[in-house]
Every structure is written in C-alpha cells, then in structure tokens.
Protein backbone atom coordinates (compact mmCIF):
# COMPACT_ATOMS: atom_id res chain seq x y z
CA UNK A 1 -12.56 -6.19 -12.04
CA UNK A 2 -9.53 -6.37 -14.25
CA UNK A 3 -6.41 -5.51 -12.08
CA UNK A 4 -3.11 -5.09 -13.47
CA UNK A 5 -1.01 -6.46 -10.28
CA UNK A 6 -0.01 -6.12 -7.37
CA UNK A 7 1.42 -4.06 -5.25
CA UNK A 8 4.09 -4.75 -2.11
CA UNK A 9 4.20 -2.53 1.56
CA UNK A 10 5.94 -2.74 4.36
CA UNK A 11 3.77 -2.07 7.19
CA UNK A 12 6.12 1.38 8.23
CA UNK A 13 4.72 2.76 4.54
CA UNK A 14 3.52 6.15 5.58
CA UNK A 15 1.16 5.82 2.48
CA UNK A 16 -0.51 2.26 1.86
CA UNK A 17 -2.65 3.14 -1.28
CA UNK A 18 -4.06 6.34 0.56
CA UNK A 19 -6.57 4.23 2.28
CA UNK A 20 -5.33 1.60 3.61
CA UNK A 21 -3.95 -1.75 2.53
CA UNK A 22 -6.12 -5.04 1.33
CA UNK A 23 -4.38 -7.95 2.30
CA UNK A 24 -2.19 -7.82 5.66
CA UNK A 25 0.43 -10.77 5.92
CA UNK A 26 1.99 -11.39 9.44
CA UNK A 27 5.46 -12.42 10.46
CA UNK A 28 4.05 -15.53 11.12
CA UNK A 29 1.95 -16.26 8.27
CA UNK A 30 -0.70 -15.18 8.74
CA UNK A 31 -3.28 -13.11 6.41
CA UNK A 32 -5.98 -10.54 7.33
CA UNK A 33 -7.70 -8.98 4.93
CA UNK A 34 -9.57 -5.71 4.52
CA UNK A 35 -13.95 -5.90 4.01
CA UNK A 36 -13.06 -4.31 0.74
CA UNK A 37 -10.50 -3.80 -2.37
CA UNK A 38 -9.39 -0.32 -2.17
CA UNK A 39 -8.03 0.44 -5.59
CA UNK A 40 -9.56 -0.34 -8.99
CA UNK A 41 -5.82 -0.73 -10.48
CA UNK A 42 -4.11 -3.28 -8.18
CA UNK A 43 -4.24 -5.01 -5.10
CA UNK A 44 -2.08 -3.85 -1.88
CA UNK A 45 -0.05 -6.28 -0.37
CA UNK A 46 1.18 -4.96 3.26
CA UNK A 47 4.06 -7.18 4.77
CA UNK A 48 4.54 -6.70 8.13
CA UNK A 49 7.82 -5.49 8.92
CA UNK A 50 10.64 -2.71 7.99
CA UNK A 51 12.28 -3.29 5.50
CA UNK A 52 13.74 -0.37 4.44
CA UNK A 53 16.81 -0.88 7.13
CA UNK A 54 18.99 -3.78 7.61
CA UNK A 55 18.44 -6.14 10.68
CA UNK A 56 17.38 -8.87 12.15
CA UNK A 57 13.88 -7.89 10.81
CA UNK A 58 14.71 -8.35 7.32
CA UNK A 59 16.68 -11.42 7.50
CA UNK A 60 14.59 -13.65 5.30
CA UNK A 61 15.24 -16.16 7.40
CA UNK A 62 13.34 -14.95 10.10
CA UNK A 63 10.65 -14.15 7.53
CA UNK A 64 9.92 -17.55 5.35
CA UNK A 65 6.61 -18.34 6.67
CA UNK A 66 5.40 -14.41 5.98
CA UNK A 67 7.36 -14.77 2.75
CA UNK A 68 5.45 -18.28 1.96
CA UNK A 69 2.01 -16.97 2.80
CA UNK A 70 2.24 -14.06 0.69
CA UNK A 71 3.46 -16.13 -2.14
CA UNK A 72 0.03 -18.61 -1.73
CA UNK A 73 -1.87 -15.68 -1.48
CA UNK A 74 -0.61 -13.61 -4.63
CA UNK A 75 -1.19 -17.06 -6.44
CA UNK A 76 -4.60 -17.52 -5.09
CA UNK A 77 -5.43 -14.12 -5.85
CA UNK A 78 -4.08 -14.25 -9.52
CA UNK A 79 -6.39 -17.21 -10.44
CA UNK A 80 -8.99 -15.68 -8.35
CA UNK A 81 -8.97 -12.36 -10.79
CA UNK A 82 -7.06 -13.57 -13.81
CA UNK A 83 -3.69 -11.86 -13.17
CA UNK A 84 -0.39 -13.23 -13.68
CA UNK A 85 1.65 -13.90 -10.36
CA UNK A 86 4.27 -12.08 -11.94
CA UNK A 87 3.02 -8.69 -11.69
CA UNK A 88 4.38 -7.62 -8.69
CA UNK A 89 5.65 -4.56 -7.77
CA UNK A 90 6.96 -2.33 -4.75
CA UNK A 91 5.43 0.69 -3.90
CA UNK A 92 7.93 2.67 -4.40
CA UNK A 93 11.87 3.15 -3.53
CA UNK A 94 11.69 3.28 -0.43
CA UNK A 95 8.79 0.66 0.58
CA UNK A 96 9.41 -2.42 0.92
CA UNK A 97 12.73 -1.43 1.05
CA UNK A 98 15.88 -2.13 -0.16
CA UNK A 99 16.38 -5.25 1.87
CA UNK A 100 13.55 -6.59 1.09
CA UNK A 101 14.00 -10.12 0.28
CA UNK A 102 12.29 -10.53 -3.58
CA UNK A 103 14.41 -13.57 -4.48
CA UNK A 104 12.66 -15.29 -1.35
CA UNK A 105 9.31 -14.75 -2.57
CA UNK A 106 8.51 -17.91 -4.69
CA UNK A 107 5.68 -17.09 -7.12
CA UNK A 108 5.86 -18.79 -9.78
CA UNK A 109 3.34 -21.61 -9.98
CA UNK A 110 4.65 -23.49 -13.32
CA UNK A 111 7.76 -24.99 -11.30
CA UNK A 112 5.07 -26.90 -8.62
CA UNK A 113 7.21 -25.38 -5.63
CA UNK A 114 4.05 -24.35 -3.87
C-alpha cells in the first residue's frame, strides 16, 4: 500500500479514524497493535493519554518512554512501507492536543539519535 503518513491520537479522541486506531502506544512504552490497517491513506497512531489539557499527564517528562516508542515505531513503520518519518500529523486541533509534546518526539533517523 502506498500511505502518505501518519496520523497522531490521543486516546480521549472521540473519533480515532472512525474505526478504531492501528498502533496503540502505552505510557510505558509499550505498543499494541490492531489485526489490521484501518485506512488506505495513513496509519493511526493512538498515544495514550490527554493531551488536550495541561497536567501532570502531559508533562513530557512523565511521557519519554511512550514518546521514544512511538518514535521507533513511526521509523520502523516508514522503512517498513516506504514513507518518510516526517509525515506526521495530528488529527486534528483538538487531538493530540495542544500540549502535546511534538518537539519530544525524535524522528528523524539521519542524526543516529535512535
């Protein structure tokens, strides 16, 4: 399939792609993912979490091992289906928020940092 991204929940998203989401990524780390892609266009990427309010459940330091782990698995998945790491997006304005922490999220795999 040729995908053109990825796109970023937050697990309070009333609407994750309509049917669900692909990849689920833990505050610990951990990933679960769904039997099957759901959308011919992009992948969903649901972080667990709010982070549509401020708190200590957006405080990206509570949050680097979720933000790690989604950052090896957009790079696996990119050379997995030949898409740049850089296409990510949020769903929308309000999900995955406004304090959601996309300067934590390392995924850029020319500077060897993962």
């Amino acid at each position: 399939m040729d995908y053109k991204g990825f796109i970023l929940h937050h697990s309070r998203c009333t609407s994750i792609n309509g049917k669900g989401f692909d990849f689920w990524v833990a505050k610990d780390g951990a990933i679960y993912a769904a039997p099957l892609l759901t959308d011919p266009e992009h992948i969903h990427i649901c972080l667990e979490g709010d982070y549509g309010m401020a708190g200590p459940l957006t405080d990206p330091r509570g949050c680097s091992g979720q933000l790690f782990a989604a950052g090896k698995l957009i790079l696996e998945l990119s050379a997995r289906y030949r898409i740049s790491p850089l296409l990510v997006e949020a769903h929308d304005d309000s999900c995955p928020g406004a304090y959601f922490p996309w300067n934590e999220l390392v995924i850029y795999p020319a500077d060897g940092y993962h």
